[in-house]
PDB file of N, CA and C in Angstrom:
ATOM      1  N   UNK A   1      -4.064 -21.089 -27.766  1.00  0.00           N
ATOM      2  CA  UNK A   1      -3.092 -20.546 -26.834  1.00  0.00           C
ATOM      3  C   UNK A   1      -1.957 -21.553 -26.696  1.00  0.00           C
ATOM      4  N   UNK A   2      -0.790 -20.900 -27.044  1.00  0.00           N
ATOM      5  CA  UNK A   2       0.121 -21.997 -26.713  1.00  0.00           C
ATOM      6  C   UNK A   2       1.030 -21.894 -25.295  1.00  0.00           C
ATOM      7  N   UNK A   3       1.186 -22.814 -25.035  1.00  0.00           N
ATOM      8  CA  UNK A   3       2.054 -23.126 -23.517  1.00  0.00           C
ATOM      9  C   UNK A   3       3.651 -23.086 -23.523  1.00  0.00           C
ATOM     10  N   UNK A   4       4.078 -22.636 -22.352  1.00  0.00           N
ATOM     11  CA  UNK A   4       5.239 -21.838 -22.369  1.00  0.00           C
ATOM     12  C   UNK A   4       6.415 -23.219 -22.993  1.00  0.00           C
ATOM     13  N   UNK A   5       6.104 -24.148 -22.994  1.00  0.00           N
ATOM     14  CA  UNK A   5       7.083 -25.678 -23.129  1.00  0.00           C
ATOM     15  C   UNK A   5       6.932 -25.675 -24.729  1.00  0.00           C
ATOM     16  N   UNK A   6       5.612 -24.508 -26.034  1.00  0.00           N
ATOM     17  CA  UNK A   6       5.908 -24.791 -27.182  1.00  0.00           C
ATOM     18  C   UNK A   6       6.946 -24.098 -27.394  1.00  0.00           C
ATOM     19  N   UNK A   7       7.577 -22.253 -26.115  1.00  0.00           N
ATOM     20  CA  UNK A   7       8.236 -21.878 -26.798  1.00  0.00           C
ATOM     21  C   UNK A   7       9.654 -21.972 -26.877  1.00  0.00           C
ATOM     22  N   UNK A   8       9.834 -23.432 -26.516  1.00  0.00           N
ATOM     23  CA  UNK A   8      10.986 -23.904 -25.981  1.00  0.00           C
ATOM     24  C   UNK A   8      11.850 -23.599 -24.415  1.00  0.00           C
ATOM     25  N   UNK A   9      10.686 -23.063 -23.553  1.00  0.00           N
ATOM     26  CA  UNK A   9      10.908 -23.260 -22.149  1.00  0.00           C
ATOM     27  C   UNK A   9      10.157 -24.330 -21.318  1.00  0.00           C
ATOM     28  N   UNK A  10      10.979 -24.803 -20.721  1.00  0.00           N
ATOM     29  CA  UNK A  10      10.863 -26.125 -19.852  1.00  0.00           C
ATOM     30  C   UNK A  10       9.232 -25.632 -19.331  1.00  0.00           C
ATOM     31  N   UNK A  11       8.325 -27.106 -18.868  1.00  0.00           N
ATOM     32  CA  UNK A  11       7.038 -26.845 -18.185  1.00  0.00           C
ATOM     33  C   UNK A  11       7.525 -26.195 -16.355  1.00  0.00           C
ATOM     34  N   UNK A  12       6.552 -26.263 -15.403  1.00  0.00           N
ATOM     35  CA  UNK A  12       7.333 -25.690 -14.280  1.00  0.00           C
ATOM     36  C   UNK A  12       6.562 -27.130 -13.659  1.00  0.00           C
ATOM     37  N   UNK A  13       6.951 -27.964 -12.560  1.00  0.00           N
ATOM     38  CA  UNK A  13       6.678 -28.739 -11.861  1.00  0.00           C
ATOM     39  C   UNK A  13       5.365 -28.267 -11.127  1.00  0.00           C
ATOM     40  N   UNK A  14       4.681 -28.951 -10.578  1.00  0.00           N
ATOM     41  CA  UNK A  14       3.612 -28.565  -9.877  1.00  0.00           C
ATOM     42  C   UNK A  14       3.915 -27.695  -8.753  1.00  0.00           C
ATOM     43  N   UNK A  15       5.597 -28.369  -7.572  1.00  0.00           N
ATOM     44  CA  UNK A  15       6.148 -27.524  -6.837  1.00  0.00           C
ATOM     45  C   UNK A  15       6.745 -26.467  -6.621  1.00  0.00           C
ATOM     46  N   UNK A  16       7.174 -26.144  -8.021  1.00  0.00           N
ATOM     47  CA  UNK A  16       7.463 -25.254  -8.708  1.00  0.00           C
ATOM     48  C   UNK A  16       6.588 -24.328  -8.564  1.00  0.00           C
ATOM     49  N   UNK A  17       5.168 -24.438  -9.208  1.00  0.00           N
ATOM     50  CA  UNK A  17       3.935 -23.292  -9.398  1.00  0.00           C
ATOM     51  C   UNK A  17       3.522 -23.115  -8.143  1.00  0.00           C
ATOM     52  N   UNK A  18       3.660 -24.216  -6.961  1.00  0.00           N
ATOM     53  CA  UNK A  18       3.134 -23.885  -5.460  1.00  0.00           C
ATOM     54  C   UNK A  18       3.904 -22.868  -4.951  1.00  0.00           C
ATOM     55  N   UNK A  19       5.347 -22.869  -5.247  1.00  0.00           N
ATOM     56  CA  UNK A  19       6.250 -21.991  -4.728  1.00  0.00           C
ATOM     57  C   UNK A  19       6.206 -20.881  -5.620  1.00  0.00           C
ATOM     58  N   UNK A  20       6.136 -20.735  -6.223  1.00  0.00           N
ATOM     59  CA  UNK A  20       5.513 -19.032  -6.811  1.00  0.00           C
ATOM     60  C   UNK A  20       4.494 -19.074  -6.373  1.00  0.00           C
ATOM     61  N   UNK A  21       3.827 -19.337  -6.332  1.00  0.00           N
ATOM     62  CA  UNK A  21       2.176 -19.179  -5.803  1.00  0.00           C
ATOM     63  C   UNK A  21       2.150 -18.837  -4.544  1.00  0.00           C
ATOM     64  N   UNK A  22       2.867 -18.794  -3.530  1.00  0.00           N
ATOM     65  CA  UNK A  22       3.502 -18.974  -2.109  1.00  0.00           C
ATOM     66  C   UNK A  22       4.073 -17.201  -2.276  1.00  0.00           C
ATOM     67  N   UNK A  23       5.107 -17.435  -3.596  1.00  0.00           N
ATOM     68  CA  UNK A  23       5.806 -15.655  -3.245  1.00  0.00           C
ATOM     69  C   UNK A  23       5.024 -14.886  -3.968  1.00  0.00           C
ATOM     70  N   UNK A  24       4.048 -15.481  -4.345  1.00  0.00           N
ATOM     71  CA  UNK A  24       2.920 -14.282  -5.076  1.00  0.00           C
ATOM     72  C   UNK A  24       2.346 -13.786  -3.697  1.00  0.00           C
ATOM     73  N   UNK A  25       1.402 -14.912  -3.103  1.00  0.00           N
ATOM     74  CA  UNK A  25       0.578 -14.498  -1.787  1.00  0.00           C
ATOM     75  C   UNK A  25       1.665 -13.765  -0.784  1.00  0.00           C
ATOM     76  N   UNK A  26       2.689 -14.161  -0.724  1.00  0.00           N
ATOM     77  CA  UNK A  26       3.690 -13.349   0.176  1.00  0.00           C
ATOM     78  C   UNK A  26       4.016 -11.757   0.118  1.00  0.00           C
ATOM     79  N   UNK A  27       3.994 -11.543  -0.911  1.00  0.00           N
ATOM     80  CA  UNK A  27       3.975 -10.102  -1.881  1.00  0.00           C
ATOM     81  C   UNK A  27       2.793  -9.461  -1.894  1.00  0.00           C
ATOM     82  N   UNK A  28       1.865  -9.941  -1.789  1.00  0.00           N
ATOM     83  CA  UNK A  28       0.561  -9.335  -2.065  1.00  0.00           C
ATOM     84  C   UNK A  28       0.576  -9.221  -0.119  1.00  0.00           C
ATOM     85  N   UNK A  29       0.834  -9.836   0.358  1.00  0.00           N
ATOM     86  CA  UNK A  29       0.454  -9.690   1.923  1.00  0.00           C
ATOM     87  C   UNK A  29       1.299  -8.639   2.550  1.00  0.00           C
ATOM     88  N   UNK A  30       2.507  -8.540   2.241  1.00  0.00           N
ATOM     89  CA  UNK A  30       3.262  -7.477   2.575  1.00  0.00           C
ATOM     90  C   UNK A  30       2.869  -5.953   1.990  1.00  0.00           C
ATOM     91  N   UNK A  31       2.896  -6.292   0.738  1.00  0.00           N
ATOM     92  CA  UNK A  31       1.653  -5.026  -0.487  1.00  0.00           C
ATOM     93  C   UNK A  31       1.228  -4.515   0.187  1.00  0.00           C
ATOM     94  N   UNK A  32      -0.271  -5.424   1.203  1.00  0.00           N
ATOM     95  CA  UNK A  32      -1.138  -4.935   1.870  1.00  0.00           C
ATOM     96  C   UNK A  32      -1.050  -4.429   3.326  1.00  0.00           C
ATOM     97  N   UNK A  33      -0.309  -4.612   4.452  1.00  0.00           N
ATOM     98  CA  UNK A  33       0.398  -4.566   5.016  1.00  0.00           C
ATOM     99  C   UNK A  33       1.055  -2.913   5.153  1.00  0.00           C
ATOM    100  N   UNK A  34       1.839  -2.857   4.149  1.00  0.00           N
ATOM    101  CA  UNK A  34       2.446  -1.624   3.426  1.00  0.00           C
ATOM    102  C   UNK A  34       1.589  -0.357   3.514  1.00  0.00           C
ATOM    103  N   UNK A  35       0.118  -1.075   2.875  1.00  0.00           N
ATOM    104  CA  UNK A  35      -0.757   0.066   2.216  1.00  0.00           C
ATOM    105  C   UNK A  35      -1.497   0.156   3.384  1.00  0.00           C
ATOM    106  N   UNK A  36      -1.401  -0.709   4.004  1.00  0.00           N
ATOM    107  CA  UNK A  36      -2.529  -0.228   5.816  1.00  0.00           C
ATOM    108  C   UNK A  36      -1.632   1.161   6.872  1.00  0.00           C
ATOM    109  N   UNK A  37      -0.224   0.555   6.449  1.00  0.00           N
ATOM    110  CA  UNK A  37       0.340   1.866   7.471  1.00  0.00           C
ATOM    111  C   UNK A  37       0.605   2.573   6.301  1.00  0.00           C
ATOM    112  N   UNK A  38       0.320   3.171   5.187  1.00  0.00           N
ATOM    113  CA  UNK A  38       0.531   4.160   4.340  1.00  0.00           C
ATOM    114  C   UNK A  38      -0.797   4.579   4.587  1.00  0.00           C
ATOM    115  N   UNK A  39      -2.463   4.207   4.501  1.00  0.00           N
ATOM    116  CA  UNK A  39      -2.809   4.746   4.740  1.00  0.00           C
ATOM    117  C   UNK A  39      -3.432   5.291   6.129  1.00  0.00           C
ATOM    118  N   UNK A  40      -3.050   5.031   7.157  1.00  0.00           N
ATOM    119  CA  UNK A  40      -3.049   5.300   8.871  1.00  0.00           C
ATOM    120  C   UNK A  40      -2.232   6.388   8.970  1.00  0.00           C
ATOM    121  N   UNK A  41      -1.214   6.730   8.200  1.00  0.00           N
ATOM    122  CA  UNK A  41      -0.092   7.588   8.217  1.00  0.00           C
ATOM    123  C   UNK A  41      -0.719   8.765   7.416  1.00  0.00           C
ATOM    124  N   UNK A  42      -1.427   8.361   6.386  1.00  0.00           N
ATOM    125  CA  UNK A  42      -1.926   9.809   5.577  1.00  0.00           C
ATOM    126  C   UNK A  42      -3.539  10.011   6.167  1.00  0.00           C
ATOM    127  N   UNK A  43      -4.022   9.093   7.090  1.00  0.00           N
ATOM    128  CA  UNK A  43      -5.326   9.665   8.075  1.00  0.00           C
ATOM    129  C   UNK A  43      -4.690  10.512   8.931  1.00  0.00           C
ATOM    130  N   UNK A  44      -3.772  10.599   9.576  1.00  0.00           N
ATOM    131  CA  UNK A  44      -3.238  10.978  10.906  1.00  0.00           C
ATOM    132  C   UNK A  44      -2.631  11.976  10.322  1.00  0.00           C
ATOM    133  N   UNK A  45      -1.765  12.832   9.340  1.00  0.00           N
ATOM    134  CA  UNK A  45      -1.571  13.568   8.839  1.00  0.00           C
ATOM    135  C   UNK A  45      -2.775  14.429   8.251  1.00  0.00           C
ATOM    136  N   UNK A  46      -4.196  13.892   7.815  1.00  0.00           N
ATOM    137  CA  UNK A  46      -5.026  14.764   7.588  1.00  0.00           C
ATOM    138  C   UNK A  46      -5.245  15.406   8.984  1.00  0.00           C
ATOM    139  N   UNK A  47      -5.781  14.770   9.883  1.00  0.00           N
ATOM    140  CA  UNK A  47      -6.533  15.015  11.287  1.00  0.00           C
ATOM    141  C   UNK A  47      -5.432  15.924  11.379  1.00  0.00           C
ATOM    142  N   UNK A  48      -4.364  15.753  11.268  1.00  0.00           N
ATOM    143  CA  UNK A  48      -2.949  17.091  12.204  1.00  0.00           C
ATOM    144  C   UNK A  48      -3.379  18.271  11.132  1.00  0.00           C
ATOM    145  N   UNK A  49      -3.228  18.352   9.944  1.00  0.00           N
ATOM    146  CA  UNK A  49      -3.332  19.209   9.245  1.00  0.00           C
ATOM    147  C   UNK A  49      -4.711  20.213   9.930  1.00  0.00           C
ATOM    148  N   UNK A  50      -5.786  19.488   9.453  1.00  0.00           N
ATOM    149  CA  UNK A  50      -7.410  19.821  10.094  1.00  0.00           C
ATOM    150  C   UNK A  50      -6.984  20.806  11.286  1.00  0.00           C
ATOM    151  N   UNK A  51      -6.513  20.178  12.078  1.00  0.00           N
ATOM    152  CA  UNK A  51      -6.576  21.150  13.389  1.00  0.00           C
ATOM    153  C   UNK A  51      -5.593  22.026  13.173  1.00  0.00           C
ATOM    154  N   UNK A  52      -4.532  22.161  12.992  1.00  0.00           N
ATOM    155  CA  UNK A  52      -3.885  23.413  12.359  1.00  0.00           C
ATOM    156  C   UNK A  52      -4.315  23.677  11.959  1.00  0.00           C
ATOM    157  N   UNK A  53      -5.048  23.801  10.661  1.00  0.00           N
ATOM    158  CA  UNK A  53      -5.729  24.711  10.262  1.00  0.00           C
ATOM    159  C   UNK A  53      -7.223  25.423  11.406  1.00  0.00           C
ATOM    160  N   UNK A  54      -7.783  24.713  11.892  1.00  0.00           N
ATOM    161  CA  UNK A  54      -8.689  25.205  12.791  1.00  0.00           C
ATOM    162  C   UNK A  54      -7.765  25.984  13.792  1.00  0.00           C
ATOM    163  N   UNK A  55      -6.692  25.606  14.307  1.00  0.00           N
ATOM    164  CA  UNK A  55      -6.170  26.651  15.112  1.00  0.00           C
ATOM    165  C   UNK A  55      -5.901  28.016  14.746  1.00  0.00           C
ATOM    166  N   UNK A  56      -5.305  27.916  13.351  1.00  0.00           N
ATOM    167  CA  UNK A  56      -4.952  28.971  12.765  1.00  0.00           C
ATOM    168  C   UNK A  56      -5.637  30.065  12.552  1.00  0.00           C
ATOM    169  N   UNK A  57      -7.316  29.885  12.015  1.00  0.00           N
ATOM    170  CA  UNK A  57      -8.493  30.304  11.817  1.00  0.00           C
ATOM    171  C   UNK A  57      -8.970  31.212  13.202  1.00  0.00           C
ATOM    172  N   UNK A  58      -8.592  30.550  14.143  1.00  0.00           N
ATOM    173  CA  UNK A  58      -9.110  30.758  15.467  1.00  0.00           C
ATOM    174  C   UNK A  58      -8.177  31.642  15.905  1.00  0.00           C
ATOM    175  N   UNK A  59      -6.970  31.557  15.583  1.00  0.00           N
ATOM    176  CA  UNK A  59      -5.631  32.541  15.948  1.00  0.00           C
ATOM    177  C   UNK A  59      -5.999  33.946  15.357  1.00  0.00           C
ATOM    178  N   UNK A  60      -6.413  33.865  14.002  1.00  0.00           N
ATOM    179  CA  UNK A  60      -6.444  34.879  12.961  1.00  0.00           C
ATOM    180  C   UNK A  60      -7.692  35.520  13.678  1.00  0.00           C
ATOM    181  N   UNK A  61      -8.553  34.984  14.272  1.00  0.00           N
ATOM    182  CA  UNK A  61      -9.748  35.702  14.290  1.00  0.00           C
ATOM    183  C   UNK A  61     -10.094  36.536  16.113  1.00  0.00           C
ATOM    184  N   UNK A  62      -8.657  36.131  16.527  1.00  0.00           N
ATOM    185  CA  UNK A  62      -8.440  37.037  18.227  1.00  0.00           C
ATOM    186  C   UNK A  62      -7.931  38.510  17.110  1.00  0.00           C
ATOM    187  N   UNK A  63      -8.224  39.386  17.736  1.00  0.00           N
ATOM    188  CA  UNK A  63      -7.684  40.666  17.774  1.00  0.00           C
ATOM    189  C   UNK A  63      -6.686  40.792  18.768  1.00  0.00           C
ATOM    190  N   UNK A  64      -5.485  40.941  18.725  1.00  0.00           N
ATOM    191  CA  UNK A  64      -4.523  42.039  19.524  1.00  0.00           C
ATOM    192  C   UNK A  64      -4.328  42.913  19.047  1.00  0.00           C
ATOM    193  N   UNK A  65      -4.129  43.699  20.020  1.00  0.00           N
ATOM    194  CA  UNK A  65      -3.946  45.207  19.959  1.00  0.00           C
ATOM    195  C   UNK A  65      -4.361  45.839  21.092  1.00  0.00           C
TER     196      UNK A  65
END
């Protein structure tokens, strides 16, 4: 395996790799973050759906007249 300095790019400093390493974990935390109210937002949209539909069922099944 060769290392990125054979293919004529500079090595990265150690502070260098801490600080990507820093906006990796930063990205991944927001990612996750993201995906907690994406999915709270598509629970709470099932549950609304659910009961509309149970209302609906329940609507359909009164007789007027």
């Amino acid at each position: 395996m060769q290392n990125s300095a054979g293919r004529g790019e500079r090595s990265l400093t150690i502070f260098e790799l801490s600080d990507e390493a820093e906006r990796v974990r930063t990205g991944f935390a927001d990612a996750s973050a993201r995906l907690v109210r994406i999915t709270a937002g598509l629970k709470q949209h099932r549950r609304q759906s659910r009961t509309v539909q149970a209302d609906m069922q329940s609507l359909q099944q009164l007789k007027f007249g």
